[in-house]
C-alpha atoms as a PDB file:
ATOM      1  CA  UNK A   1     -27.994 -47.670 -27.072  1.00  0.00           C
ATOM      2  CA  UNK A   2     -24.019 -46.425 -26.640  1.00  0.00           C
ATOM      3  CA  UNK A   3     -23.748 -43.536 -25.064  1.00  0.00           C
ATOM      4  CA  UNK A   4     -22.266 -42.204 -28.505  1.00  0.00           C
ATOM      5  CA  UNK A   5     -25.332 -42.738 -30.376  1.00  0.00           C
ATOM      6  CA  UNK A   6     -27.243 -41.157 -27.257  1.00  0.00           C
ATOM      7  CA  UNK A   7     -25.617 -37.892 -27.409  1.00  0.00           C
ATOM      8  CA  UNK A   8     -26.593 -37.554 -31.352  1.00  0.00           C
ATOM      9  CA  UNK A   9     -29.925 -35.252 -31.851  1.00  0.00           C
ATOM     10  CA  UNK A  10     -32.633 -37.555 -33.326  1.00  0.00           C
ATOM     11  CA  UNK A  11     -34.095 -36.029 -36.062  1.00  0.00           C
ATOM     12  CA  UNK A  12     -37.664 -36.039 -34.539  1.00  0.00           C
ATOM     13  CA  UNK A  13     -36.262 -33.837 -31.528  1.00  0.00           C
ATOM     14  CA  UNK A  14     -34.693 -31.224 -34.155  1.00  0.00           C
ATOM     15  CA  UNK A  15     -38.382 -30.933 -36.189  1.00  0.00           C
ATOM     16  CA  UNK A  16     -39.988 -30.675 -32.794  1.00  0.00           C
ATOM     17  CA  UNK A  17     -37.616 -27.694 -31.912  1.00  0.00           C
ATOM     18  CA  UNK A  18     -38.144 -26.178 -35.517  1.00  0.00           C
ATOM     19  CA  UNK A  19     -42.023 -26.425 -34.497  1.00  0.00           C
ATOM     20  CA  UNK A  20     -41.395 -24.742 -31.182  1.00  0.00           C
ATOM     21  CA  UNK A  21     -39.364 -22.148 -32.211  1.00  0.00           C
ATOM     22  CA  UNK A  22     -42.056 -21.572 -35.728  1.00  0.00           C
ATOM     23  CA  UNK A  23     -38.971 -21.349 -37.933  1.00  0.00           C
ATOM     24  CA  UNK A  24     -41.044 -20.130 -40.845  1.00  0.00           C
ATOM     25  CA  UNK A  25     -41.940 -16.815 -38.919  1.00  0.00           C
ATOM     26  CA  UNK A  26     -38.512 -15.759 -39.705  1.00  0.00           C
ATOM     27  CA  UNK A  27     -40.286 -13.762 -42.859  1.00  0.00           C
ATOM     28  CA  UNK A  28     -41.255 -10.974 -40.630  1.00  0.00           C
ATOM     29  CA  UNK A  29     -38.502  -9.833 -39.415  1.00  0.00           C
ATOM     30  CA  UNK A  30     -35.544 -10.722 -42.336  1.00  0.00           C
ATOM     31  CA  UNK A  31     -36.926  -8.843 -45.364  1.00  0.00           C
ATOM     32  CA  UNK A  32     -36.366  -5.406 -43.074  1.00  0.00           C
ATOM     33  CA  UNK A  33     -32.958  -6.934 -42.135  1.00  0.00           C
ATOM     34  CA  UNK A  34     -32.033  -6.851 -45.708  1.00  0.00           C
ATOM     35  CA  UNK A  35     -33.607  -3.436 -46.723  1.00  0.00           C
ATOM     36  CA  UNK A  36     -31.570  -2.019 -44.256  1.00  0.00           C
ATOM     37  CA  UNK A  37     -27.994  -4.209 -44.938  1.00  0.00           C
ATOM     38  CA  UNK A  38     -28.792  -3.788 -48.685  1.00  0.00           C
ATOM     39  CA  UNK A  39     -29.297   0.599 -49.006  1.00  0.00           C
ATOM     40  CA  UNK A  40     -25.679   0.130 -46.511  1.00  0.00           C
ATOM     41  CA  UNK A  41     -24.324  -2.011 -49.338  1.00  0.00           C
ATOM     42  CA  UNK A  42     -25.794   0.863 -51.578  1.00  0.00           C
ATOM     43  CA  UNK A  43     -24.474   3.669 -49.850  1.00  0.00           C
ATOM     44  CA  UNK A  44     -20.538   2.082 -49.488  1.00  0.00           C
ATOM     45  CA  UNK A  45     -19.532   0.554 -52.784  1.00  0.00           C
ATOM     46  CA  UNK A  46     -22.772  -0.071 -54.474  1.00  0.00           C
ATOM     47  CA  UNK A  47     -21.446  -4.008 -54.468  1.00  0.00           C
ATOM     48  CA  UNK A  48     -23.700  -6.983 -52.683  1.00  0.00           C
ATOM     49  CA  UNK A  49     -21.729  -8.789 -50.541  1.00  0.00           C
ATOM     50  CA  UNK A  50     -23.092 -12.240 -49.996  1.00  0.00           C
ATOM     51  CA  UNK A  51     -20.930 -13.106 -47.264  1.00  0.00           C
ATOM     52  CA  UNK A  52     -21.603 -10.676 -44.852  1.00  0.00           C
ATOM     53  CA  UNK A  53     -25.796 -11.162 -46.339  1.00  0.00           C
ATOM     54  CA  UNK A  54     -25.462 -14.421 -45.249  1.00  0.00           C
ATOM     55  CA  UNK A  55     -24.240 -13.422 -42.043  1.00  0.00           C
ATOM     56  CA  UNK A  56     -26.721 -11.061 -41.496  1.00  0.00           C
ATOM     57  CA  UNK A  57     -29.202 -14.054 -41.920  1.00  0.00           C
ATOM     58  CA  UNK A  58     -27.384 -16.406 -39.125  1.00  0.00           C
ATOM     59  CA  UNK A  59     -27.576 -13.588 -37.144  1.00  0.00           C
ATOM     60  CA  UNK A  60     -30.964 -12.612 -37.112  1.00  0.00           C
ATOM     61  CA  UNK A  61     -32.207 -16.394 -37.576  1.00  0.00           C
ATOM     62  CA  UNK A  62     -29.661 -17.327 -34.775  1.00  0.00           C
ATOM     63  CA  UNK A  63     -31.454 -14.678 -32.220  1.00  0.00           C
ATOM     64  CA  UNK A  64     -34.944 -14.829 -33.210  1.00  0.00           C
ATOM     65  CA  UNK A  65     -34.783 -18.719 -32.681  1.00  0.00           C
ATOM     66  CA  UNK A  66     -33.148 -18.737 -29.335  1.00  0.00           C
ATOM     67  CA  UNK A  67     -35.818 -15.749 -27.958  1.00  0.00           C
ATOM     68  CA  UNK A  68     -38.735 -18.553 -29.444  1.00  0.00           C
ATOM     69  CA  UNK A  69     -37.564 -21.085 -27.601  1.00  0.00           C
ATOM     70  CA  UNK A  70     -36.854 -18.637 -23.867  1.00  0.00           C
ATOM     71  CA  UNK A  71     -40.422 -17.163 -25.032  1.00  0.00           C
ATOM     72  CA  UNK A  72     -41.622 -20.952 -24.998  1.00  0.00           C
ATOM     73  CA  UNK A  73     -39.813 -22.001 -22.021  1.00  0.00           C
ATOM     74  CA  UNK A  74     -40.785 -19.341 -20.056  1.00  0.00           C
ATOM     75  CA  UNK A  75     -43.893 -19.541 -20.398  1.00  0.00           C
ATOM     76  CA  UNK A  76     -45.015 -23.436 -20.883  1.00  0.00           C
ATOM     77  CA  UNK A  77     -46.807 -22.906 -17.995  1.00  0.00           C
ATOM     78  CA  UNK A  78     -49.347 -20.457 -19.064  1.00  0.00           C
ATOM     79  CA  UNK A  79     -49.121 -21.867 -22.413  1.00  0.00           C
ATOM     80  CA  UNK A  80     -50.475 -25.214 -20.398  1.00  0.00           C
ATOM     81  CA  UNK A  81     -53.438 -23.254 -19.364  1.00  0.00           C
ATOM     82  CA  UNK A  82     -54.304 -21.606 -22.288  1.00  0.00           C
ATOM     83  CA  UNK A  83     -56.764 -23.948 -24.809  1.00  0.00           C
ATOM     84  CA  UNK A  84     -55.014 -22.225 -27.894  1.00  0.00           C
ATOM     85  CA  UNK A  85     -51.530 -23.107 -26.568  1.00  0.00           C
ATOM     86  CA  UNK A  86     -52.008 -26.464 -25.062  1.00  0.00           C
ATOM     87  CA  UNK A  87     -50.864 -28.199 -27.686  1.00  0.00           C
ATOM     88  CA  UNK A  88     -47.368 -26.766 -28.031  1.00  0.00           C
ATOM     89  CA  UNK A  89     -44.326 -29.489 -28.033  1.00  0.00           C
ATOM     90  CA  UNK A  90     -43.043 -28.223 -24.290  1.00  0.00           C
ATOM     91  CA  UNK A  91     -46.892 -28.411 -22.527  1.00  0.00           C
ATOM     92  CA  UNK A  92     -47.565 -31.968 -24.389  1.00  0.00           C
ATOM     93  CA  UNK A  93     -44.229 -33.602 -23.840  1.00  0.00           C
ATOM     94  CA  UNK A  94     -43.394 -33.460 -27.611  1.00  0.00           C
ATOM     95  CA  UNK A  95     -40.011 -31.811 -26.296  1.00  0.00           C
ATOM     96  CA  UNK A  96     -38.564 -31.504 -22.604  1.00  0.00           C
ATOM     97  CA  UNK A  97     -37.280 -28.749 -21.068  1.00  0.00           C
ATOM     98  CA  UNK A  98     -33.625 -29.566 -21.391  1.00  0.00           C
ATOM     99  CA  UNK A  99     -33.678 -30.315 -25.338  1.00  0.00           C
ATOM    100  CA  UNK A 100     -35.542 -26.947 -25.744  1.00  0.00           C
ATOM    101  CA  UNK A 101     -32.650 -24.648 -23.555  1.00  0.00           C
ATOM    102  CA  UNK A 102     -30.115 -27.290 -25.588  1.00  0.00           C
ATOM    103  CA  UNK A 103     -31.767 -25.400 -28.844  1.00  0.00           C
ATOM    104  CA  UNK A 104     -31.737 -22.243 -27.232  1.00  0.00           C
ATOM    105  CA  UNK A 105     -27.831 -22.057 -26.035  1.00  0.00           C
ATOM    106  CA  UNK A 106     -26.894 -23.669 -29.330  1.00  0.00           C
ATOM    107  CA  UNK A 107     -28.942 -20.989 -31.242  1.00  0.00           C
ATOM    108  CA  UNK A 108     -27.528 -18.444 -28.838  1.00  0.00           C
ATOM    109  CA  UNK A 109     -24.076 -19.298 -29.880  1.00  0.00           C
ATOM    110  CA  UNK A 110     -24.529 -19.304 -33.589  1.00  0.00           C
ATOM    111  CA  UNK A 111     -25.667 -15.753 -33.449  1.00  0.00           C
ATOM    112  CA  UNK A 112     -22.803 -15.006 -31.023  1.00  0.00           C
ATOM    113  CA  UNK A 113     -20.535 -16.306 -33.277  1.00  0.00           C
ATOM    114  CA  UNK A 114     -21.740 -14.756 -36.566  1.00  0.00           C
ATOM    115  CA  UNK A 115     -21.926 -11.661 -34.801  1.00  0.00           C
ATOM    116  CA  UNK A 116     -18.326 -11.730 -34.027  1.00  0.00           C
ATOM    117  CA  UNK A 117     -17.261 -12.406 -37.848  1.00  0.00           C
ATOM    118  CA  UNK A 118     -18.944  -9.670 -38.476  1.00  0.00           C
ATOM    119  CA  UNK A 119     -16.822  -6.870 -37.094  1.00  0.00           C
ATOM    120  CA  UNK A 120     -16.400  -5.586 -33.349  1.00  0.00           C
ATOM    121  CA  UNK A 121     -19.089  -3.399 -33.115  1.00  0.00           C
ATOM    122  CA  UNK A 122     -21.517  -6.272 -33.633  1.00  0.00           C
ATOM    123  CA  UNK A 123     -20.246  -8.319 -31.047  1.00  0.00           C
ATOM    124  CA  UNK A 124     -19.813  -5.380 -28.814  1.00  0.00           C
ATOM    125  CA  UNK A 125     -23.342  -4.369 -29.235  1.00  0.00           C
ATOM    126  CA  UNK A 126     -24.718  -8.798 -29.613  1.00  0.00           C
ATOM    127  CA  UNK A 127     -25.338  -8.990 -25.658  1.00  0.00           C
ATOM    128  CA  UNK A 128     -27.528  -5.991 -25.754  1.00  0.00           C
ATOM    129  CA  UNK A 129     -29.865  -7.495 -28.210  1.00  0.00           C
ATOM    130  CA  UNK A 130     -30.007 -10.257 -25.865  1.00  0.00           C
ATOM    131  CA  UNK A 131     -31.705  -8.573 -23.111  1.00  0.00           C
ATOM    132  CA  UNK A 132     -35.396  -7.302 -24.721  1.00  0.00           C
ATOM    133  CA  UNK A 133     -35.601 -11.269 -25.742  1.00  0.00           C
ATOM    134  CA  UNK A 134     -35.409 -12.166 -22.747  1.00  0.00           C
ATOM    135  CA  UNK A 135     -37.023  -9.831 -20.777  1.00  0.00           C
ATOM    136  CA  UNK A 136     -40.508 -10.018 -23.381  1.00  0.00           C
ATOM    137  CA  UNK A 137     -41.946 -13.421 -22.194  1.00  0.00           C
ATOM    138  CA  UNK A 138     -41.538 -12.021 -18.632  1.00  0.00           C
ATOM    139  CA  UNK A 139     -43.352  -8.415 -19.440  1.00  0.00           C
ATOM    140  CA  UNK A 140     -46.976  -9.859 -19.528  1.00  0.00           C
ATOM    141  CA  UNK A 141     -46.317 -10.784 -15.592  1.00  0.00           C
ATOM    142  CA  UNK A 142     -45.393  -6.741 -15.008  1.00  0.00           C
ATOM    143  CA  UNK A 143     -47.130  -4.506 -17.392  1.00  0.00           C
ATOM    144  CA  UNK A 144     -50.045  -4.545 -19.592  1.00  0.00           C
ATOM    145  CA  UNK A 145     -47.944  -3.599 -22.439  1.00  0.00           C
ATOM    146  CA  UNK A 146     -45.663  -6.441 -23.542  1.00  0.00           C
ATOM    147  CA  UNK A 147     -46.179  -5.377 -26.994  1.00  0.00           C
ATOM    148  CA  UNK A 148     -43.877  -2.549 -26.708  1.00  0.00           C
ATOM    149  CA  UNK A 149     -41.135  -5.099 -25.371  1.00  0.00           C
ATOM    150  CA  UNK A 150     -41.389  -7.143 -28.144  1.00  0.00           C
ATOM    151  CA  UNK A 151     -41.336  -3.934 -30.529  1.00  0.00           C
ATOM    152  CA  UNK A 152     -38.230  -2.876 -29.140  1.00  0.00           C
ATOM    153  CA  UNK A 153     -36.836  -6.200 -29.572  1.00  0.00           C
ATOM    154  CA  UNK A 154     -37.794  -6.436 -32.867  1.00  0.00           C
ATOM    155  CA  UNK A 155     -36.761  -3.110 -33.906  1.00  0.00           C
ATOM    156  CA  UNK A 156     -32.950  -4.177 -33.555  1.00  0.00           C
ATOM    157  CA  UNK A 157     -32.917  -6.287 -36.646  1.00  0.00           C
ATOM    158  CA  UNK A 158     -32.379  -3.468 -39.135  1.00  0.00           C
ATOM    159  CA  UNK A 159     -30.320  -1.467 -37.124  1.00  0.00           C
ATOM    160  CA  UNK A 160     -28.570  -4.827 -36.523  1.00  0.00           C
ATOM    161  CA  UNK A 161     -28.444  -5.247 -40.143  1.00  0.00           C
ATOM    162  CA  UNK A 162     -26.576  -2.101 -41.013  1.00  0.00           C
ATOM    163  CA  UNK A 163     -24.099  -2.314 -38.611  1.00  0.00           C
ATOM    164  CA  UNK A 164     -23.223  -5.605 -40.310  1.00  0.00           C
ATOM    165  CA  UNK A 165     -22.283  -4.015 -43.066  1.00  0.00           C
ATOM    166  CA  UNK A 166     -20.789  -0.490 -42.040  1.00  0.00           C
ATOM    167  CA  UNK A 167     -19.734  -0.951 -38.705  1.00  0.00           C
ATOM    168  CA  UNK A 168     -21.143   2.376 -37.858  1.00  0.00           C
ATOM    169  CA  UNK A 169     -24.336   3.702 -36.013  1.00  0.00           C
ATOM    170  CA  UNK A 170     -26.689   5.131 -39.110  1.00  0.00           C
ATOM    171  CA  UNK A 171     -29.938   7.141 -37.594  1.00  0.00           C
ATOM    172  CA  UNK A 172     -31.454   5.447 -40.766  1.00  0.00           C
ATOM    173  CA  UNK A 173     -31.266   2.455 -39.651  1.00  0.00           C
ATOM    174  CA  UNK A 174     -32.976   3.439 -36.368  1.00  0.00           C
ATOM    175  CA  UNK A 175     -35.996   5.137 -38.525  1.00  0.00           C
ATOM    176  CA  UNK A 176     -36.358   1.768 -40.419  1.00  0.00           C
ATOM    177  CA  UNK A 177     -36.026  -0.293 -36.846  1.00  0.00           C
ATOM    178  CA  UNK A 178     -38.500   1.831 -35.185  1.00  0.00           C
ATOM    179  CA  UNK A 179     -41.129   1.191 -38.029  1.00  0.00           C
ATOM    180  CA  UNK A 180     -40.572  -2.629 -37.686  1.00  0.00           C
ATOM    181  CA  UNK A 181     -40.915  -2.500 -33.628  1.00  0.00           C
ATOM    182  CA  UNK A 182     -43.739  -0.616 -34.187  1.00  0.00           C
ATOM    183  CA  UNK A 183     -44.974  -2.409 -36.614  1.00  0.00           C
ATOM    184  CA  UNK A 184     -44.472  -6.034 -35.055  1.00  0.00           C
ATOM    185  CA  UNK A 185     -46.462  -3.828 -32.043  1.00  0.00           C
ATOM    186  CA  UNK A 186     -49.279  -3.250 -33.741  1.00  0.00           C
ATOM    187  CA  UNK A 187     -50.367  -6.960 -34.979  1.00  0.00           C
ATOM    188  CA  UNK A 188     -49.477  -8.493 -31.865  1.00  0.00           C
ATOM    189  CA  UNK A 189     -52.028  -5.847 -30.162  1.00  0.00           C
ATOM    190  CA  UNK A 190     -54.469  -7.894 -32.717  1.00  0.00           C
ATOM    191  CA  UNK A 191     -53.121 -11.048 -32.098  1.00  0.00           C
ATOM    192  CA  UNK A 192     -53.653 -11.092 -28.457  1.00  0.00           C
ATOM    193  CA  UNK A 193     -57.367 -10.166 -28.947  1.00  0.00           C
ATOM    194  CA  UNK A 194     -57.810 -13.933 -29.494  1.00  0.00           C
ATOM    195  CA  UNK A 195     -57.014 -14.789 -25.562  1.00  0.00           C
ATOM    196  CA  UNK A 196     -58.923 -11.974 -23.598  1.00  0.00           C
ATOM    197  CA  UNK A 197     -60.835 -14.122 -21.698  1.00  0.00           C
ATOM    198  CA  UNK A 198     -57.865 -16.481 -20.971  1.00  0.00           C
ATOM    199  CA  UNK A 199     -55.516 -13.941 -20.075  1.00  0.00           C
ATOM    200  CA  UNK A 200     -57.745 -12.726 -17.746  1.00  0.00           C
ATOM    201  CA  UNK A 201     -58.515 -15.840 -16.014  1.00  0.00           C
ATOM    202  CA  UNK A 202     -54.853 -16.403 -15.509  1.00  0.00           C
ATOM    203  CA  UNK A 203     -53.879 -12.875 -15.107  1.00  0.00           C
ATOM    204  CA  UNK A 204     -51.612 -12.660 -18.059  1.00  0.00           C
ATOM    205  CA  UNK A 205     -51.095  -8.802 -18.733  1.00  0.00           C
ATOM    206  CA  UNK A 206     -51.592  -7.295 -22.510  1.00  0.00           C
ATOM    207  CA  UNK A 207     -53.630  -4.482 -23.381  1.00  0.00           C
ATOM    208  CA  UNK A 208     -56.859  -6.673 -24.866  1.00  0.00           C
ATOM    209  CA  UNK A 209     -56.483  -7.985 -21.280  1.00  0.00           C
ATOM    210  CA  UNK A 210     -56.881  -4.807 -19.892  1.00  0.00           C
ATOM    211  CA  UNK A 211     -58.420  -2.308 -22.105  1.00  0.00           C
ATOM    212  CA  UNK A 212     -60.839  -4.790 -24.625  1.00  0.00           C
ATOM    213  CA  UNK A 213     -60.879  -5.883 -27.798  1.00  0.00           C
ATOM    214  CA  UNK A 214     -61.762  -2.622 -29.574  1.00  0.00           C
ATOM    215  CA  UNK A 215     -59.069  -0.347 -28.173  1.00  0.00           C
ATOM    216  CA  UNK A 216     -56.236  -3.026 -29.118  1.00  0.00           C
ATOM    217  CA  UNK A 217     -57.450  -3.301 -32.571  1.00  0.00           C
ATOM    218  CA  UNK A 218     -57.858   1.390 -32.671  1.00  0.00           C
ATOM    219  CA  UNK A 219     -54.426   1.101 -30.911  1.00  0.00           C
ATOM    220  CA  UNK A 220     -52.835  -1.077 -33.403  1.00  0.00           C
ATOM    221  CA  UNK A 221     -54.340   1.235 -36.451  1.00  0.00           C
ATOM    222  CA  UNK A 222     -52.747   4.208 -34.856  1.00  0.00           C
ATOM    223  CA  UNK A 223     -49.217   1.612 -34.541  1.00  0.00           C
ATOM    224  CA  UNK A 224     -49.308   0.795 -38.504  1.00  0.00           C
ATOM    225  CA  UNK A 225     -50.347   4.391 -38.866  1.00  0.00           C
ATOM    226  CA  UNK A 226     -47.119   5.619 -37.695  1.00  0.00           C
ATOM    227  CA  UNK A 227     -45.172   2.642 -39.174  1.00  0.00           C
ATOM    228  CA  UNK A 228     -46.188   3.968 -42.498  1.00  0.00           C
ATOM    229  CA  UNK A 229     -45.290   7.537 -41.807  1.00  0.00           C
ATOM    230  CA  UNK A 230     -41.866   5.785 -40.590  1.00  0.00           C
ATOM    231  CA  UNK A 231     -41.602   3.956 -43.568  1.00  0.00           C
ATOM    232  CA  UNK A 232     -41.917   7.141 -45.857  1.00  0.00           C
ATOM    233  CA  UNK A 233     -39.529   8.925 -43.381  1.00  0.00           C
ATOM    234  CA  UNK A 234     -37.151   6.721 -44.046  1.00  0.00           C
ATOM    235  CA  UNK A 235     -37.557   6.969 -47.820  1.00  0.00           C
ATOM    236  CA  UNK A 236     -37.008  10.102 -48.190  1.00  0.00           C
ATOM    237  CA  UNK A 237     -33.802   9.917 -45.260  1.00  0.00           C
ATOM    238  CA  UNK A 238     -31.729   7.313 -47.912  1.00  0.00           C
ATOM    239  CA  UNK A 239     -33.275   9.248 -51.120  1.00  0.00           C
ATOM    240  CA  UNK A 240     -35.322   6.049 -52.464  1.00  0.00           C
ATOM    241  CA  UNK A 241     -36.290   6.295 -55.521  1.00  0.00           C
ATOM    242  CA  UNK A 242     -39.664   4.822 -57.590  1.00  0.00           C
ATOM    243  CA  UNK A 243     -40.001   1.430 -56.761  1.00  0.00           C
ATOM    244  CA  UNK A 244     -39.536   2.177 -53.121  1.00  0.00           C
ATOM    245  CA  UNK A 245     -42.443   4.044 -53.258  1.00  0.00           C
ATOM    246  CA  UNK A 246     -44.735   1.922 -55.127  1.00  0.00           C
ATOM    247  CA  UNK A 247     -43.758  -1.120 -52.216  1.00  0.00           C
ATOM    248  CA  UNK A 248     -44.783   1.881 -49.685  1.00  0.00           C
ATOM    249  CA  UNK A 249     -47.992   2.122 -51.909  1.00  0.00           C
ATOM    250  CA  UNK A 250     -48.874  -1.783 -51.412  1.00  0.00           C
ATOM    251  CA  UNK A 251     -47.984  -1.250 -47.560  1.00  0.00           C
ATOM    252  CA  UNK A 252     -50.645   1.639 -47.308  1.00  0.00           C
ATOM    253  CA  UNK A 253     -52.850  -0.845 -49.440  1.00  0.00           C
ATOM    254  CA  UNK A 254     -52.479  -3.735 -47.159  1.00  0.00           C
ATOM    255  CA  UNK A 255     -52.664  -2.473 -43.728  1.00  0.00           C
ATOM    256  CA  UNK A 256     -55.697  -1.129 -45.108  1.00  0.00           C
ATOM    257  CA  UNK A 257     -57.303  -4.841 -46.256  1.00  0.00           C
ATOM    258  CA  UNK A 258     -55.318  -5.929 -42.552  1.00  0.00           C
ATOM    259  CA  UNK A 259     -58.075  -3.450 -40.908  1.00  0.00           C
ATOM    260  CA  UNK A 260     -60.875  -4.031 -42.881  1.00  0.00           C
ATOM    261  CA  UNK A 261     -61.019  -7.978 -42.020  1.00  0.00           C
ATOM    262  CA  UNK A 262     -60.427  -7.577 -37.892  1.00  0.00           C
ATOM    263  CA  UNK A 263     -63.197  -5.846 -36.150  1.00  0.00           C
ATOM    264  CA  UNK A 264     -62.663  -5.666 -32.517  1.00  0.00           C
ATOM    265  CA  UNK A 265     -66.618  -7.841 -32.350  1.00  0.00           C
ATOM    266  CA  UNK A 266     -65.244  -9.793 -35.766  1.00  0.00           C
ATOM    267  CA  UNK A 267     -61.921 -11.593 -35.202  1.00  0.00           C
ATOM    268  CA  UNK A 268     -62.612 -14.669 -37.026  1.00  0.00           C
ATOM    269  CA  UNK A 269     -60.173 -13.682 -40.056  1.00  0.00           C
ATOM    270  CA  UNK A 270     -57.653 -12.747 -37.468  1.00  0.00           C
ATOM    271  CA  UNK A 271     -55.012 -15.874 -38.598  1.00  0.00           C
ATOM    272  CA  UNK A 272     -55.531 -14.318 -42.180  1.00  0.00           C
ATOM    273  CA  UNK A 273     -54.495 -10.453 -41.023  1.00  0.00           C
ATOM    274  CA  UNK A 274     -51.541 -11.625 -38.686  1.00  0.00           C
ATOM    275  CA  UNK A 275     -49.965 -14.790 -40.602  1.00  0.00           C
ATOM    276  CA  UNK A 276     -50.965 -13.828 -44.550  1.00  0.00           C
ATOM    277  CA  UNK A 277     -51.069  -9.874 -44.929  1.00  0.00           C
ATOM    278  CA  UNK A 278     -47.878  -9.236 -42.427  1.00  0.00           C
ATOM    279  CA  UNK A 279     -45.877 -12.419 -43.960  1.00  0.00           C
ATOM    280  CA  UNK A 280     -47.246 -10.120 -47.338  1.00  0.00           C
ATOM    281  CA  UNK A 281     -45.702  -6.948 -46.644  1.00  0.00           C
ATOM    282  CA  UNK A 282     -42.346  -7.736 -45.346  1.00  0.00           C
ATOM    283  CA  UNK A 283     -41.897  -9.969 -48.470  1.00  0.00           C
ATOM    284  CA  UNK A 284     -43.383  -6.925 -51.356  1.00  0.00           C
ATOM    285  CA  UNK A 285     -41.240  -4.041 -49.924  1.00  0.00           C
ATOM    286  CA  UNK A 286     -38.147  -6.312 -49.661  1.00  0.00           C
ATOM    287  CA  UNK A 287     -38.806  -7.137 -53.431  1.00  0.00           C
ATOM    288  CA  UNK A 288     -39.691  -3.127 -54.369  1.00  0.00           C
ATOM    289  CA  UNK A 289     -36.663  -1.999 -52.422  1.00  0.00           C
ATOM    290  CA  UNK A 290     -33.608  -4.697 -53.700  1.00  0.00           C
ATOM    291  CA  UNK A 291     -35.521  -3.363 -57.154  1.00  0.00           C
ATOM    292  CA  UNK A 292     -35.124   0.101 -56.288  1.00  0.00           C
ATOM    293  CA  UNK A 293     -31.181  -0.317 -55.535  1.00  0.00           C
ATOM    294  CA  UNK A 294     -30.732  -2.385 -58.117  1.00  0.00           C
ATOM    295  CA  UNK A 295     -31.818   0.069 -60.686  1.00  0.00           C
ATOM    296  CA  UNK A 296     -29.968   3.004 -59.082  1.00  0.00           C
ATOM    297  CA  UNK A 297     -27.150   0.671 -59.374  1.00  0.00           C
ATOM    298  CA  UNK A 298     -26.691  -1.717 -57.060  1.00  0.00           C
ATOM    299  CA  UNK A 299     -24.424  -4.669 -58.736  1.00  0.00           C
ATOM    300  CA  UNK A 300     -25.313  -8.034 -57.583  1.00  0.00           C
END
């Protein structure tokens, strides 16, 4: 093989990275990304424009893949010793080390890059996102609360997504972010319930690690609690109107189901709660709020 045809990605290294990184969890995060750049579009000219909405999407899908593949870098090691995680493409071999940082700086780049055609303040403001992606695989080594890493981290996307559009800080924005972070928070308290015992064989830090099963799954209905009181802070902040409401309505309605199938003694429907409902309700308020602008006059 030429050293030309060496340097060329084969295609079974780019699905393996797509694997890694779980491309198709880009649904929780992106719908909020667009509520926010969308009520900016609202609020400016009442025009959506698709180039900076496809920005907005490199961006976030540039940033969320390269803190996947850190997360999985970091910590192939405990993923190794972990029977849930063993099978993941960096502890079997499926990908090396090298090809997964290769996806990582490439991915870091993109969202550098988009961020930059977006206007200063974005790229002013890019390297700062950086840092909670980073720092979140590390924060189950230091504190028992990683979750509120990885809320902050994922509470930039909407703010993210209206500076895209405006260039300007909007408190809004930081209402809607905080009610992501917190909610992201929230299911990943349930999420982790799954590993207690592993996590504390290996001394990986979370609060089912430390505290138990039931006050991770009390803690994470307090988290959606205040998520939804976000949520309605927030509509009433950018003056939503009907259909707004009614995707608050299905929210409510879902977190509700989301509680009713975990039980901190009961987590065998806990794939259903974290992949199903929460891919649900990022996907229904994105719908009810592009068809709340659009009725108060949005113009595609």
């Amino acid at each position: 093989m030429s050293s030309a045809s060496a340097a060329i990605p084969q295609p079974g290294r780019t699905k393996a990275f797509l694997r890694l990184v779980m491309i198709e969890h880009s649904v929780f995060a992106l719908p909020f990304a667009y509520i926010a750049a969308l009520t900016a579009m609202f609020q400016w000219d009442r025009n959506i424009h698709w180039g900076r909405l496809l920005l907005v999407t490199v961006c976030m899908v540039g940033l969320r893949t390269f803190a996947m593949a850190v997360n999985r870098i970091i910590d192939r090691e405990i993923d190794a010793r972990n029977p849930r995680t063993a099978h993941r493409e960096l502890v079997t071999g499926a990908m090396s080390v090298k090809h997964a940082w290769t996806g990582a700086l490439i991915a870091l780049v993109v969202f550098l890059g988009s961020a930059a055609l977006l206007n200063p303040l974005c790229l002013a403001l890019a390297p700062i996102a950086v840092i909670p992606m980073v720092v979140y695989p590390y924060g189950k080594r230091f504190t028992n609360f990683p979750q509120a890493i990885l809320g902050l981290a994922q509470a930039m996307g909407p703010v993210g997504g209206w500076l895209a559009i405006t260039g300007e800080w909007s408190w809004d924005a930081v209402i809607l972010g905080l009610a992501v972070g917190i909610w992201i928070g929230g299911f990943d308290l349930i999420y982790a319930c799954q590993d207690i015992d592993t996590d504390r064989e290996t001394g990986v830090m979370s609060v089912p690690a430390r505290f138990g099963a039931p006050a991770a799954i009390h803690g994470a209905r307090v988290c959606h609690v205040l998520t939804t009181v976000l949520l309605v802070w927030y509509a009433v902040a950018t003056d939503a109107g009907t259909f707004f409401w009614l995707g608050l309505m299905i929210v409510a309605g879902a977190f509700v189901y989301e509680h009713s199938i975990v039980r901190p003694h009961d987590l065998s429907r806990l794939n259903r709660a974290f992949f199903s409902v929460n891919g649900f309700i990022g996907i229904a308020l994105f719908v009810c709020a592009l068809l709340d602008l659009l009725v108060r006059g949005l113009t595609v």
